[in-house]
C-alpha atoms as a PDB file:
ATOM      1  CA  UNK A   1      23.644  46.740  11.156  1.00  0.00           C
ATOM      2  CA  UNK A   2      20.658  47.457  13.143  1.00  0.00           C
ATOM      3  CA  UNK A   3      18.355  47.125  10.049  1.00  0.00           C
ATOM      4  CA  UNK A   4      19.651  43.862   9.170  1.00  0.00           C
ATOM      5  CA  UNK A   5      19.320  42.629  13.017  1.00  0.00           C
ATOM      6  CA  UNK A   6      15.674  44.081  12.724  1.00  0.00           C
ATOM      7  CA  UNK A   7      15.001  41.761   9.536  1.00  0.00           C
ATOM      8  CA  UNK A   8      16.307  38.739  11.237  1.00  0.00           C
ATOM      9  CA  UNK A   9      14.334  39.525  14.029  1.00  0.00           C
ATOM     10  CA  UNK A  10      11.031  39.695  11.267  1.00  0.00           C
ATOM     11  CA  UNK A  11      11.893  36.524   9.789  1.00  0.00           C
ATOM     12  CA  UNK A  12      12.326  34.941  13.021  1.00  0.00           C
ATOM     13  CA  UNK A  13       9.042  35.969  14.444  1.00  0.00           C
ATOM     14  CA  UNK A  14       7.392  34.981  10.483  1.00  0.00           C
ATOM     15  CA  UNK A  15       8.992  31.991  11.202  1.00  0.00           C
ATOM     16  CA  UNK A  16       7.656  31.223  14.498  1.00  0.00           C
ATOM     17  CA  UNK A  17       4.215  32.437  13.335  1.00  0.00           C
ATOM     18  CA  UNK A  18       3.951  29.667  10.539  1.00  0.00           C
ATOM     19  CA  UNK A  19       5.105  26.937  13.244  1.00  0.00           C
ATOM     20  CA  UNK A  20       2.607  28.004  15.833  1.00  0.00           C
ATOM     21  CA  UNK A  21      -0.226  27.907  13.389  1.00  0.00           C
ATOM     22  CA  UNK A  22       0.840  24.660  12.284  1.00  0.00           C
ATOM     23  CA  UNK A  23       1.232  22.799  15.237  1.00  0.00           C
ATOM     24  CA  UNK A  24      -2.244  24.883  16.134  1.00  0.00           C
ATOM     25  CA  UNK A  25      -3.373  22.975  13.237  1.00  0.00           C
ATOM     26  CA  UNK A  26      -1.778  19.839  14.317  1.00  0.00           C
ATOM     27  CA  UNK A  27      -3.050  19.595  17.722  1.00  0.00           C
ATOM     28  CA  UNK A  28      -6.643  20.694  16.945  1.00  0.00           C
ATOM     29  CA  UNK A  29      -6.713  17.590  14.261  1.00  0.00           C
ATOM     30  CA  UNK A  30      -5.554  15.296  17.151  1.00  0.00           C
ATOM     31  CA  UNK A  31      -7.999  16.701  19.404  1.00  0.00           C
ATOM     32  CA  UNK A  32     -11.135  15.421  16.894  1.00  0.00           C
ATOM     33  CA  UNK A  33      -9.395  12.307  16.441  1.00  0.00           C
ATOM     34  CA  UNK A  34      -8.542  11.337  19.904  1.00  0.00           C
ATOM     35  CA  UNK A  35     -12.429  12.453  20.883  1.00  0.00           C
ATOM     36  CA  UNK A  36     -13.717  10.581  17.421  1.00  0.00           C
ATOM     37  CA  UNK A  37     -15.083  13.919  16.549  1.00  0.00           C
ATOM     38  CA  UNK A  38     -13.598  13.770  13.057  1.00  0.00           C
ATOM     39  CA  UNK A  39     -16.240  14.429  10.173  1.00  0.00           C
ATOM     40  CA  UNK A  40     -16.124  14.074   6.405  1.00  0.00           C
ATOM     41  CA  UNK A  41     -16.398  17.860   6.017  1.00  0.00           C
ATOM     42  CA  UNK A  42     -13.057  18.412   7.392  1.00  0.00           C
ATOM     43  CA  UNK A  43     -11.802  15.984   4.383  1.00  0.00           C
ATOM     44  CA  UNK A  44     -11.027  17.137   1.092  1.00  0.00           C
ATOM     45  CA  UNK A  45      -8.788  14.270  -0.696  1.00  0.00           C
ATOM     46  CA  UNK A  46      -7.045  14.788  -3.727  1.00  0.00           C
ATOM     47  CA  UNK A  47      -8.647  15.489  -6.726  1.00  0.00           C
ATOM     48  CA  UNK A  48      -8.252  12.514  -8.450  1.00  0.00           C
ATOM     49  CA  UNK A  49      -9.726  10.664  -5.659  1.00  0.00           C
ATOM     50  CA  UNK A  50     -12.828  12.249  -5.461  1.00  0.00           C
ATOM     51  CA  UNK A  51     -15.582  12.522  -2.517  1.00  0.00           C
ATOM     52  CA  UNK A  52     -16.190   8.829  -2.408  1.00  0.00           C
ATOM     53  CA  UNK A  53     -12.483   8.653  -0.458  1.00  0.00           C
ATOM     54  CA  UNK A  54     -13.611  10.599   2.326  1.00  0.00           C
ATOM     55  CA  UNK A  55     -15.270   7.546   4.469  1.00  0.00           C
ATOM     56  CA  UNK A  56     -11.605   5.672   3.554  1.00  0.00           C
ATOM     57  CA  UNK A  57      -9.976   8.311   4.881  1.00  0.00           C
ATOM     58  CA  UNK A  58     -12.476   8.484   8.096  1.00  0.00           C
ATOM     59  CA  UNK A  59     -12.031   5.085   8.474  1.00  0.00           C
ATOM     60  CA  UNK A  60      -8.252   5.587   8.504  1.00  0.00           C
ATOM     61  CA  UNK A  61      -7.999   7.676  11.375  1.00  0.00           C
ATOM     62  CA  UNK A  62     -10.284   5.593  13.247  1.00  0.00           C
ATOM     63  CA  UNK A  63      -8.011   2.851  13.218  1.00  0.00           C
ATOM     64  CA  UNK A  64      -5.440   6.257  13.415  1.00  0.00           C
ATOM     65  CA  UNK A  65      -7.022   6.487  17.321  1.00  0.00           C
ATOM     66  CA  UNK A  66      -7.308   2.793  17.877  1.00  0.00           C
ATOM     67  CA  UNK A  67      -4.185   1.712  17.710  1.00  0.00           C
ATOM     68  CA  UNK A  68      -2.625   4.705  19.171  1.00  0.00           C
ATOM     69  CA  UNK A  69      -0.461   4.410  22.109  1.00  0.00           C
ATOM     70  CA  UNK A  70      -0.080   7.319  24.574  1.00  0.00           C
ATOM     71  CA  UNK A  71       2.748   8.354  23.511  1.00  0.00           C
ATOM     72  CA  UNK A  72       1.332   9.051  19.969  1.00  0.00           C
ATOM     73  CA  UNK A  73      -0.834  11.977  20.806  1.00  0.00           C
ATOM     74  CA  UNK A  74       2.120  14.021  22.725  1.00  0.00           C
ATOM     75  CA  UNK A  75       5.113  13.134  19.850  1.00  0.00           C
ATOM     76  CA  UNK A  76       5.862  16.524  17.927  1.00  0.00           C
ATOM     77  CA  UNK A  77       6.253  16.208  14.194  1.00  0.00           C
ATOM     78  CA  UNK A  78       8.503  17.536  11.635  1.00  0.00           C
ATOM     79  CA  UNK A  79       6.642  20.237   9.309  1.00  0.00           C
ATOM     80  CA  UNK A  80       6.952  20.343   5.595  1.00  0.00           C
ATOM     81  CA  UNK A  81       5.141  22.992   3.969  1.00  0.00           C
ATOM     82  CA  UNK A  82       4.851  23.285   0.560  1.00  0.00           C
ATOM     83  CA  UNK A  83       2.610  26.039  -1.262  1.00  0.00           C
ATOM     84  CA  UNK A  84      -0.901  25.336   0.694  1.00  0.00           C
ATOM     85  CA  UNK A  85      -0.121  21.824   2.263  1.00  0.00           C
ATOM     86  CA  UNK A  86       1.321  20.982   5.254  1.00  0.00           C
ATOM     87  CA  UNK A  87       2.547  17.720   5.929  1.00  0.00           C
ATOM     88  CA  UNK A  88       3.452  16.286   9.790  1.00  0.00           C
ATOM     89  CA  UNK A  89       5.758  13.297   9.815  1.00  0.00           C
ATOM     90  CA  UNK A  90       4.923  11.558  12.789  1.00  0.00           C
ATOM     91  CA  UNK A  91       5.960   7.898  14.384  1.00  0.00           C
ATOM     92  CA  UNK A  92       2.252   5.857  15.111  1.00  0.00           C
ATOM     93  CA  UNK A  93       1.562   2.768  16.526  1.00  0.00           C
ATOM     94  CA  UNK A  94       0.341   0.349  14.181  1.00  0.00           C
ATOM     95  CA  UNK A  95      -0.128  -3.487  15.043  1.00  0.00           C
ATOM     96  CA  UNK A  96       2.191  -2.972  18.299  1.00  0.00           C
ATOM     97  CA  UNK A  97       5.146  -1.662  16.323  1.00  0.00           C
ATOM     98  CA  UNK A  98       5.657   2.172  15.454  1.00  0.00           C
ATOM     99  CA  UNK A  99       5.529   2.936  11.874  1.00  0.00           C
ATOM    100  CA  UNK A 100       6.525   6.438  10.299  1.00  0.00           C
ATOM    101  CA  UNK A 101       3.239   8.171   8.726  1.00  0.00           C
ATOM    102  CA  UNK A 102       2.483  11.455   6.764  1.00  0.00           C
ATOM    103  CA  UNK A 103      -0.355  13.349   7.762  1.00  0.00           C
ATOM    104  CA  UNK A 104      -1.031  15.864   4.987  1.00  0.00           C
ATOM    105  CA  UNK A 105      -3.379  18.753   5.317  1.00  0.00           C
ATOM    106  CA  UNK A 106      -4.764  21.439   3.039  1.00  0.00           C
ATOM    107  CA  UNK A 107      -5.656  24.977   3.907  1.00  0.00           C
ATOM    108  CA  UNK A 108      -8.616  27.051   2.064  1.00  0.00           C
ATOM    109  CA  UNK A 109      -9.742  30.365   3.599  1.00  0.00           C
ATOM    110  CA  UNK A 110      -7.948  30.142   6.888  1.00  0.00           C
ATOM    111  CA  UNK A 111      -9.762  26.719   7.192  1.00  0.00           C
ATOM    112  CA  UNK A 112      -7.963  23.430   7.429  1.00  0.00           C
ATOM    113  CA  UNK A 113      -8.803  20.153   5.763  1.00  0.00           C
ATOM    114  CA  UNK A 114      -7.455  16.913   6.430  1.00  0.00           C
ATOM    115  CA  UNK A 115      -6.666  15.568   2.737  1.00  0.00           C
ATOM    116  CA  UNK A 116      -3.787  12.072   3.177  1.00  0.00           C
ATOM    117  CA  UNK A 117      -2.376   9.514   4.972  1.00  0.00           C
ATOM    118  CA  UNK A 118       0.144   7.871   4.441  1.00  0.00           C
ATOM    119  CA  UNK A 119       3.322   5.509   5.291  1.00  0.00           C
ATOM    120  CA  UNK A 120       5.161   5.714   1.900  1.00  0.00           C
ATOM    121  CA  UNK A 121       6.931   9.113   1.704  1.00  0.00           C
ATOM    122  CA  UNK A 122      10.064   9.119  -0.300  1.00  0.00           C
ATOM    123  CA  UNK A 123      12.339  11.876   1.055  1.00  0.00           C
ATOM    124  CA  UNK A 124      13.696  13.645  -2.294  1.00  0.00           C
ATOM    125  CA  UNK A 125      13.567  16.573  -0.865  1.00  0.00           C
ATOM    126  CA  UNK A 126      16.676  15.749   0.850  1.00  0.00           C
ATOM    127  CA  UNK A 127      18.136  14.943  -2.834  1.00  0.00           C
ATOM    128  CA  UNK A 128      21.500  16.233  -3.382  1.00  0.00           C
ATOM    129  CA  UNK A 129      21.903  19.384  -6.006  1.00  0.00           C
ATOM    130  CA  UNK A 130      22.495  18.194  -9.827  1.00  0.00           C
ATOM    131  CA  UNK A 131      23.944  16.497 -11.158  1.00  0.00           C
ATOM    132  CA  UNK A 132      22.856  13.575  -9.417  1.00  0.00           C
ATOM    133  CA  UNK A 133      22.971   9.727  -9.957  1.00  0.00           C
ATOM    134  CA  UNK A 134      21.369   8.597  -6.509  1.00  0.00           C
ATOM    135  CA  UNK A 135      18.663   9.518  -4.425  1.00  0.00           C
ATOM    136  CA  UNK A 136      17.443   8.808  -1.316  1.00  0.00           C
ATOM    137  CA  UNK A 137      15.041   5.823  -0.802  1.00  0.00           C
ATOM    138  CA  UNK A 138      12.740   3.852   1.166  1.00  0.00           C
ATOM    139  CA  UNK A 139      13.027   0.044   2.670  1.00  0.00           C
ATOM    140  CA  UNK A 140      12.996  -3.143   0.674  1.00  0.00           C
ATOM    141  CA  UNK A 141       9.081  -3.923   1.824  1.00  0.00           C
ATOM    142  CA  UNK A 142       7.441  -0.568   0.834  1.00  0.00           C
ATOM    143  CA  UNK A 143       9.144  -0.824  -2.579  1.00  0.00           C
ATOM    144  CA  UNK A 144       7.496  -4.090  -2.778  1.00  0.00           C
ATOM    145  CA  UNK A 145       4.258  -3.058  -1.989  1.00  0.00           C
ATOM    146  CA  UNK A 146       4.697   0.037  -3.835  1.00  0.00           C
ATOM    147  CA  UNK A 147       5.565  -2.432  -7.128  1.00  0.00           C
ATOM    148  CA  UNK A 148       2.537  -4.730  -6.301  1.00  0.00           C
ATOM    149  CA  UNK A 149       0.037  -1.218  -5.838  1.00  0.00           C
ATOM    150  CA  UNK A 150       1.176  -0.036  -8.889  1.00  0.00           C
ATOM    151  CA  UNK A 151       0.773  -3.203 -10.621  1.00  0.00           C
ATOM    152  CA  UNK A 152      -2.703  -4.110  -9.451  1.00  0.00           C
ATOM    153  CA  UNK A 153      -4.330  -0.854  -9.581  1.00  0.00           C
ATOM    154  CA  UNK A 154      -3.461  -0.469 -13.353  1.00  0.00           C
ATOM    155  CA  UNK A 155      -4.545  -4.452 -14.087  1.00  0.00           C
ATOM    156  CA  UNK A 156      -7.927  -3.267 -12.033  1.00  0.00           C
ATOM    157  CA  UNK A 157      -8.491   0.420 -13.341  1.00  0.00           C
ATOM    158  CA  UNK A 158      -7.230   0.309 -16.729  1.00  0.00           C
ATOM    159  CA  UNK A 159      -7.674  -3.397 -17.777  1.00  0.00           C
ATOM    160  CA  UNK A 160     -10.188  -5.452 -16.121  1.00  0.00           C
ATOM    161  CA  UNK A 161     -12.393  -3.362 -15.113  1.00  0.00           C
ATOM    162  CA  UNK A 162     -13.295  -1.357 -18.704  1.00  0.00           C
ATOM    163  CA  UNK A 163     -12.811  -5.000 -20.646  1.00  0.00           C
ATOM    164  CA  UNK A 164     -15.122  -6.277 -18.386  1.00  0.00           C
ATOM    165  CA  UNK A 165     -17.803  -3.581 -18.852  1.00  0.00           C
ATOM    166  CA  UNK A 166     -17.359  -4.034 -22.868  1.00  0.00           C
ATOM    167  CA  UNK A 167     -16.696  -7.523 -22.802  1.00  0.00           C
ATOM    168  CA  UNK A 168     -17.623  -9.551 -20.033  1.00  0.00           C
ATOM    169  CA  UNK A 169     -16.201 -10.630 -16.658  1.00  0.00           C
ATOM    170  CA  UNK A 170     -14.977 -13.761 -18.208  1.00  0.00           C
ATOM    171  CA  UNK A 171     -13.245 -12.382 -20.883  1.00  0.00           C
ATOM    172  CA  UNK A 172     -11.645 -10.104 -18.618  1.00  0.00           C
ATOM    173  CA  UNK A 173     -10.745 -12.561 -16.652  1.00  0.00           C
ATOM    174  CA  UNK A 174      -9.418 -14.662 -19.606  1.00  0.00           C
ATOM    175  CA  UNK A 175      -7.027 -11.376 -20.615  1.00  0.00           C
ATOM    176  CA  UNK A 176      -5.480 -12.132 -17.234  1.00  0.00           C
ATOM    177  CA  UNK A 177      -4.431 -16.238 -17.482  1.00  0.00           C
ATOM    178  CA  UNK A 178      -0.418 -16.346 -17.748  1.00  0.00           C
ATOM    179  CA  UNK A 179      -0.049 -19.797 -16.550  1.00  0.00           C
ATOM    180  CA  UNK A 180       1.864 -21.175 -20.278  1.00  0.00           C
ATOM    181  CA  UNK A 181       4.407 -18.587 -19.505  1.00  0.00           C
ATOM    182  CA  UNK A 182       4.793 -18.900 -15.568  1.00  0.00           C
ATOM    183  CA  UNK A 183       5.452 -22.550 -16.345  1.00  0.00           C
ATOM    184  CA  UNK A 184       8.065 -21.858 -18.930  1.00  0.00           C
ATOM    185  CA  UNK A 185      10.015 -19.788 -16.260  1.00  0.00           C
ATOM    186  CA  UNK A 186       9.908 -21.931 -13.777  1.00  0.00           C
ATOM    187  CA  UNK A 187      11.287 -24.447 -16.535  1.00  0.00           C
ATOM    188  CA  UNK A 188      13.972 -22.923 -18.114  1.00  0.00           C
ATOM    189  CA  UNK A 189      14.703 -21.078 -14.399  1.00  0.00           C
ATOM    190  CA  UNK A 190      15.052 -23.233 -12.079  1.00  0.00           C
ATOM    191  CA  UNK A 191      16.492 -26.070 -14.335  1.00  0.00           C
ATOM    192  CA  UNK A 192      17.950 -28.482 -11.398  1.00  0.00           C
ATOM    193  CA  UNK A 193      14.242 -30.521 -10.476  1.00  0.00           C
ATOM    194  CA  UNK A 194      11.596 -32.096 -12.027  1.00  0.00           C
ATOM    195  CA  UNK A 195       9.115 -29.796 -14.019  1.00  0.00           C
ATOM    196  CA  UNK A 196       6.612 -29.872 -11.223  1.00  0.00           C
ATOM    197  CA  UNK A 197       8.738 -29.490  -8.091  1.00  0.00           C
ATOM    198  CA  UNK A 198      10.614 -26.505 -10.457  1.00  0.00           C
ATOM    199  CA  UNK A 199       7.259 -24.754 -10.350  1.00  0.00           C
ATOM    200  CA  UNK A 200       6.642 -24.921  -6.414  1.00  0.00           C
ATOM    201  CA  UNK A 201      10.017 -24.013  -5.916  1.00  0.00           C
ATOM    202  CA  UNK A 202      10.068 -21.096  -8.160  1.00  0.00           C
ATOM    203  CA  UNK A 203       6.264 -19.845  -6.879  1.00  0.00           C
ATOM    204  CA  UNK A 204       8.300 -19.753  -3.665  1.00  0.00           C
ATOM    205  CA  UNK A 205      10.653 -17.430  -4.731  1.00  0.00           C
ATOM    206  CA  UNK A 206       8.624 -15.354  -7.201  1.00  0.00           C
ATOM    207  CA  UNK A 207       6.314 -15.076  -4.075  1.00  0.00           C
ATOM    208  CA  UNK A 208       9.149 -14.194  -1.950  1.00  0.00           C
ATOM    209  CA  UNK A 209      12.051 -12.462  -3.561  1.00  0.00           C
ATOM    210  CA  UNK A 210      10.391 -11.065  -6.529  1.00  0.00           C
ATOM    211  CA  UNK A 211       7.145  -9.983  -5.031  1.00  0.00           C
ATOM    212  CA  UNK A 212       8.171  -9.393  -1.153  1.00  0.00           C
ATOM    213  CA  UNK A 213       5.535 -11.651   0.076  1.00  0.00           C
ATOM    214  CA  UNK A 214       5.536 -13.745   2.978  1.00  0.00           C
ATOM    215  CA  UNK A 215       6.243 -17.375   1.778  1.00  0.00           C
ATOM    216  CA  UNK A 216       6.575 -20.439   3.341  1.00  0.00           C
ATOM    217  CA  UNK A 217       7.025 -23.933   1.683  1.00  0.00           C
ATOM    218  CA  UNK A 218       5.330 -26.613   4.732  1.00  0.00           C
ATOM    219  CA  UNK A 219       5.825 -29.668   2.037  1.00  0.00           C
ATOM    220  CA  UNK A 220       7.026 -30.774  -1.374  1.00  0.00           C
ATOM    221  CA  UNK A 221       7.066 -33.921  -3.117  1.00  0.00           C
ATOM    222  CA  UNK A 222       6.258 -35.394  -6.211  1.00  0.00           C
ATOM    223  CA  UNK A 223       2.960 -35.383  -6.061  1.00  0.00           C
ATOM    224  CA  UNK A 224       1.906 -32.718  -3.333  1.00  0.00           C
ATOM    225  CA  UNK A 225       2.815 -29.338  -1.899  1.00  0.00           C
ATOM    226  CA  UNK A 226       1.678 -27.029   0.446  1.00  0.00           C
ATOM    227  CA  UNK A 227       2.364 -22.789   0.402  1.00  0.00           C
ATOM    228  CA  UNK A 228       1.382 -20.883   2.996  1.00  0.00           C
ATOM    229  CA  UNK A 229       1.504 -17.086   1.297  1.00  0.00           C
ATOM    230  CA  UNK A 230       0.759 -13.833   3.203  1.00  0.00           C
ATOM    231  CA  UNK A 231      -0.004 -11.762   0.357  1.00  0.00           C
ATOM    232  CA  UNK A 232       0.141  -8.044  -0.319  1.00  0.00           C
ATOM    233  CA  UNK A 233      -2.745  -8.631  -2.761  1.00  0.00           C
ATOM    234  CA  UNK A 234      -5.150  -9.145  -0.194  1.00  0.00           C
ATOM    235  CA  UNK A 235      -3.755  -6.133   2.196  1.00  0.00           C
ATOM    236  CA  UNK A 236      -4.127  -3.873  -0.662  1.00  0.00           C
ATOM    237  CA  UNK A 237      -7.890  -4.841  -0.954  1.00  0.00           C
ATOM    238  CA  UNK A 238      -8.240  -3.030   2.613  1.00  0.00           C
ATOM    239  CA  UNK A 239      -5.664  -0.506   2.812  1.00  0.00           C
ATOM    240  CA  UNK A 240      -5.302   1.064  -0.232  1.00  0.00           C
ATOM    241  CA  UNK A 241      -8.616   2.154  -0.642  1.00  0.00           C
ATOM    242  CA  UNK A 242      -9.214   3.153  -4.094  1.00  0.00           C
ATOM    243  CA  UNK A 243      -9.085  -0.280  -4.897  1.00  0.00           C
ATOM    244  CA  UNK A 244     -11.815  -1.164  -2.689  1.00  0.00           C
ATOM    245  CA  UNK A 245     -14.030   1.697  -4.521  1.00  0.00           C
ATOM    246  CA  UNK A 246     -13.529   0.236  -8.035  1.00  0.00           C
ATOM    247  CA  UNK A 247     -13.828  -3.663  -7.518  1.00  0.00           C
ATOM    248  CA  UNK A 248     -15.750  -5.966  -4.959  1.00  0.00           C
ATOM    249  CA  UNK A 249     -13.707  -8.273  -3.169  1.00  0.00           C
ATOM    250  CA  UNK A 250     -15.954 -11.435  -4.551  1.00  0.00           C
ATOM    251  CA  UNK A 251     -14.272 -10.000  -8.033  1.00  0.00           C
ATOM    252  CA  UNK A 252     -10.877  -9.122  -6.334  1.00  0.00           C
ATOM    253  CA  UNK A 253     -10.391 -12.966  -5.178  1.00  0.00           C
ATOM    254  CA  UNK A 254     -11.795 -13.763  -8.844  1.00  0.00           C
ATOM    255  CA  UNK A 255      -8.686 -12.019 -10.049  1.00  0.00           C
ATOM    256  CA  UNK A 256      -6.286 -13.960  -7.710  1.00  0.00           C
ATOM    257  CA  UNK A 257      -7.847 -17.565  -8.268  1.00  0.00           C
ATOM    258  CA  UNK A 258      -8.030 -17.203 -11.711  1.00  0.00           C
ATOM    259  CA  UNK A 259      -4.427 -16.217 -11.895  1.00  0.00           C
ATOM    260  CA  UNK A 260      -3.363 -19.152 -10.004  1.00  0.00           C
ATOM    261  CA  UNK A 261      -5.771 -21.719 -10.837  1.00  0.00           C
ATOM    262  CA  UNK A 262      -4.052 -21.562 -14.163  1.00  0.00           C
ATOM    263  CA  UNK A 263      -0.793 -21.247 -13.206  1.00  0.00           C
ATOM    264  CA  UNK A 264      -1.500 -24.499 -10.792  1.00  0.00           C
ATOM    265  CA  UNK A 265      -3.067 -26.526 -14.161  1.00  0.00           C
ATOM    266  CA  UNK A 266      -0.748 -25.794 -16.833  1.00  0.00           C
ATOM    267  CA  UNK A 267       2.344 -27.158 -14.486  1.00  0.00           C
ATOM    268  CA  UNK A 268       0.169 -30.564 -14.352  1.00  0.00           C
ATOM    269  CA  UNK A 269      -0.932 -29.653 -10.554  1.00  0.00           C
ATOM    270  CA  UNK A 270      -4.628 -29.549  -8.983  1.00  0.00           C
ATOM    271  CA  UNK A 271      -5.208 -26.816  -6.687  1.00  0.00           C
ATOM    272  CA  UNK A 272      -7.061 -26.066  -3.584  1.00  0.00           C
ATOM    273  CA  UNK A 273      -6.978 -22.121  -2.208  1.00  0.00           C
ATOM    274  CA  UNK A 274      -7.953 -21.852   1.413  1.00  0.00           C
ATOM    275  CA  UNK A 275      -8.187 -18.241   3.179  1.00  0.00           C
ATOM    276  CA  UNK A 276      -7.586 -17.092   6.502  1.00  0.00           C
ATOM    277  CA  UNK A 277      -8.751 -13.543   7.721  1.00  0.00           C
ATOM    278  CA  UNK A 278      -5.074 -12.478   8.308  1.00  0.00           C
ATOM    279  CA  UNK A 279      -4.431 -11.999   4.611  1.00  0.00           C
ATOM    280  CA  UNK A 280      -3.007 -15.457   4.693  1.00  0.00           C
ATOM    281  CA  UNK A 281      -3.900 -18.169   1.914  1.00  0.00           C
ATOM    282  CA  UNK A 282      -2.862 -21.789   1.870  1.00  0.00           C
ATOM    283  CA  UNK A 283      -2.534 -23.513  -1.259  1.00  0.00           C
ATOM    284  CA  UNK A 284      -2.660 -27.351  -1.533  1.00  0.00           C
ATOM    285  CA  UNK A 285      -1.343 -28.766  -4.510  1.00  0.00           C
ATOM    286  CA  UNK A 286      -1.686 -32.348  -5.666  1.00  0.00           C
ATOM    287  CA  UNK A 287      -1.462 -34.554  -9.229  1.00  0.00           C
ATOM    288  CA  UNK A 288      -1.123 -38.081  -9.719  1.00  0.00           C
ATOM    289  CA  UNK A 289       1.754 -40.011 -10.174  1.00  0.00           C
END
């Protein structure tokens, strides 16, 4: 009996030993960023990222200490550990509301390196022991912009960007022009208006409920229509950074008015794109009678 209380009472200082050298971790991190004394040397981002990420990732936690209220820098975090990482799950304040983020870290020779942020963590380590049907998941909104980051960094990476370097930016950009097919949807979809009010109506809810943008519909007639869209397009461009590695955003909007310009002309409309620097874009449709 006294053996086995002297092994819990190992395992419980072990314990206590990881968690101290953690949150040692933890605070010293907060301690660079709160002082802006964070380098690039204490990066190291995931392989497949590459060096190039480490200025994202600096620029990250700058807005990390801008935003930060004062209660940020005294919350304590729940630690995952798994092999050499160590992630902190931590609330943040991020455009006045708090937002749950994942601070990973990686450890090489008793020296820690700052390595991901993020605000997408799917908690399946909390799935239930097979067999299993269900597991647990994340809101509505992140699965949207996870759909639309998935989307658009394959369409960038593994598209336009390698057709274009073979091809041309104009064929590229060609390879990209689904507005027959948007128009037949909206057609044979949304069967109960004219063919040109069908396809406002169903860009709103494409926009809306397919692609979890922020849509709003200021006027419709027969022969004009205004959309005000917050898009996640344009948020991607700044905040998931490997996109903003690959791609300038003079080629980025390329991409987007391309799309839409022929979208807009093969549903009979003329189209005007205006941009605000919120991520919001207006589009003014018109056509003649």
């Amino acid at each position: 009996m006294r053996k086995l209380l002297l092994l819990f009472s190992f395992l419980a200082n072990v314990t206590a030993s990881y968690c101290q050298d953690e949150m040692k971790i933890w605070k010293e991190f907060l301690t660079l960023v709160k002082n802006n004394k964070m380098t690039t040397d204490r990066i190291k981002p995931h392989d497949q990222l590459g060096d190039k990420f480490k200025p994202i990732l600096l620029s990250y936690l700058d807005s990390v200490r801008i935003q930060a209220s004062p209660s940020d820098w005294t919350n304590t975090p729940e630690v995952i550990k798994t092999d050499y990482r160590i992630q902190f799950l931590v609330p943040w304040s991020t455009r006045g509301q708090k937002t749950d983020y994942c601070f990973s870290f990686v450890v090489t020779d008793n020296q820690w390196y700052f390595q991901h942020l993020e605000s997408i963590f799917i908690r399946l380590d909390k799935t239930s022991p097979p067999p299993v049907s269900s597991f647990p998941d994340i809101s509505e909104p992140q699965k949207a912009w996870a759909r639309e980051e998935i989307y658009w960094s394959f369409i960038i990476q593994n598209m336009y960007l390698p057709v274009a370097k073979e091809l041309g930016k104009e064929y590229a950009l060609s390879l990209l022009k689904d507005g027959g097919g948007y128009y037949v949807a909206a057609k044979t979809w949304v069967p109960f208006a004219t063919a040109q009010k069908a396809f406002i109506l169903y860009l709103c809810w494409e926009q809306g409920n397919l692609r979890g943008n922020n849509v709003t519909l200021e006027s419709l007639s027969d022969t004009q229509a205004t959309v005000m869209l917050e898009t996640i397009f344009f948020y991607l461009y700044n905040i998931a950074g490997h996109i903003k590695t690959r791609i300038s955003i003079e080629d980025y909007k390329q991409i987007f008015e391309t799309n839409w310009q022929d979208r807009a002309k093969s549903a009979g409309w003329n189209l005007d794109i205006n941009y605000s620097p919120d991520y919001k874009v207006t589009f003014n449709f018109c056509r003649d009678k």
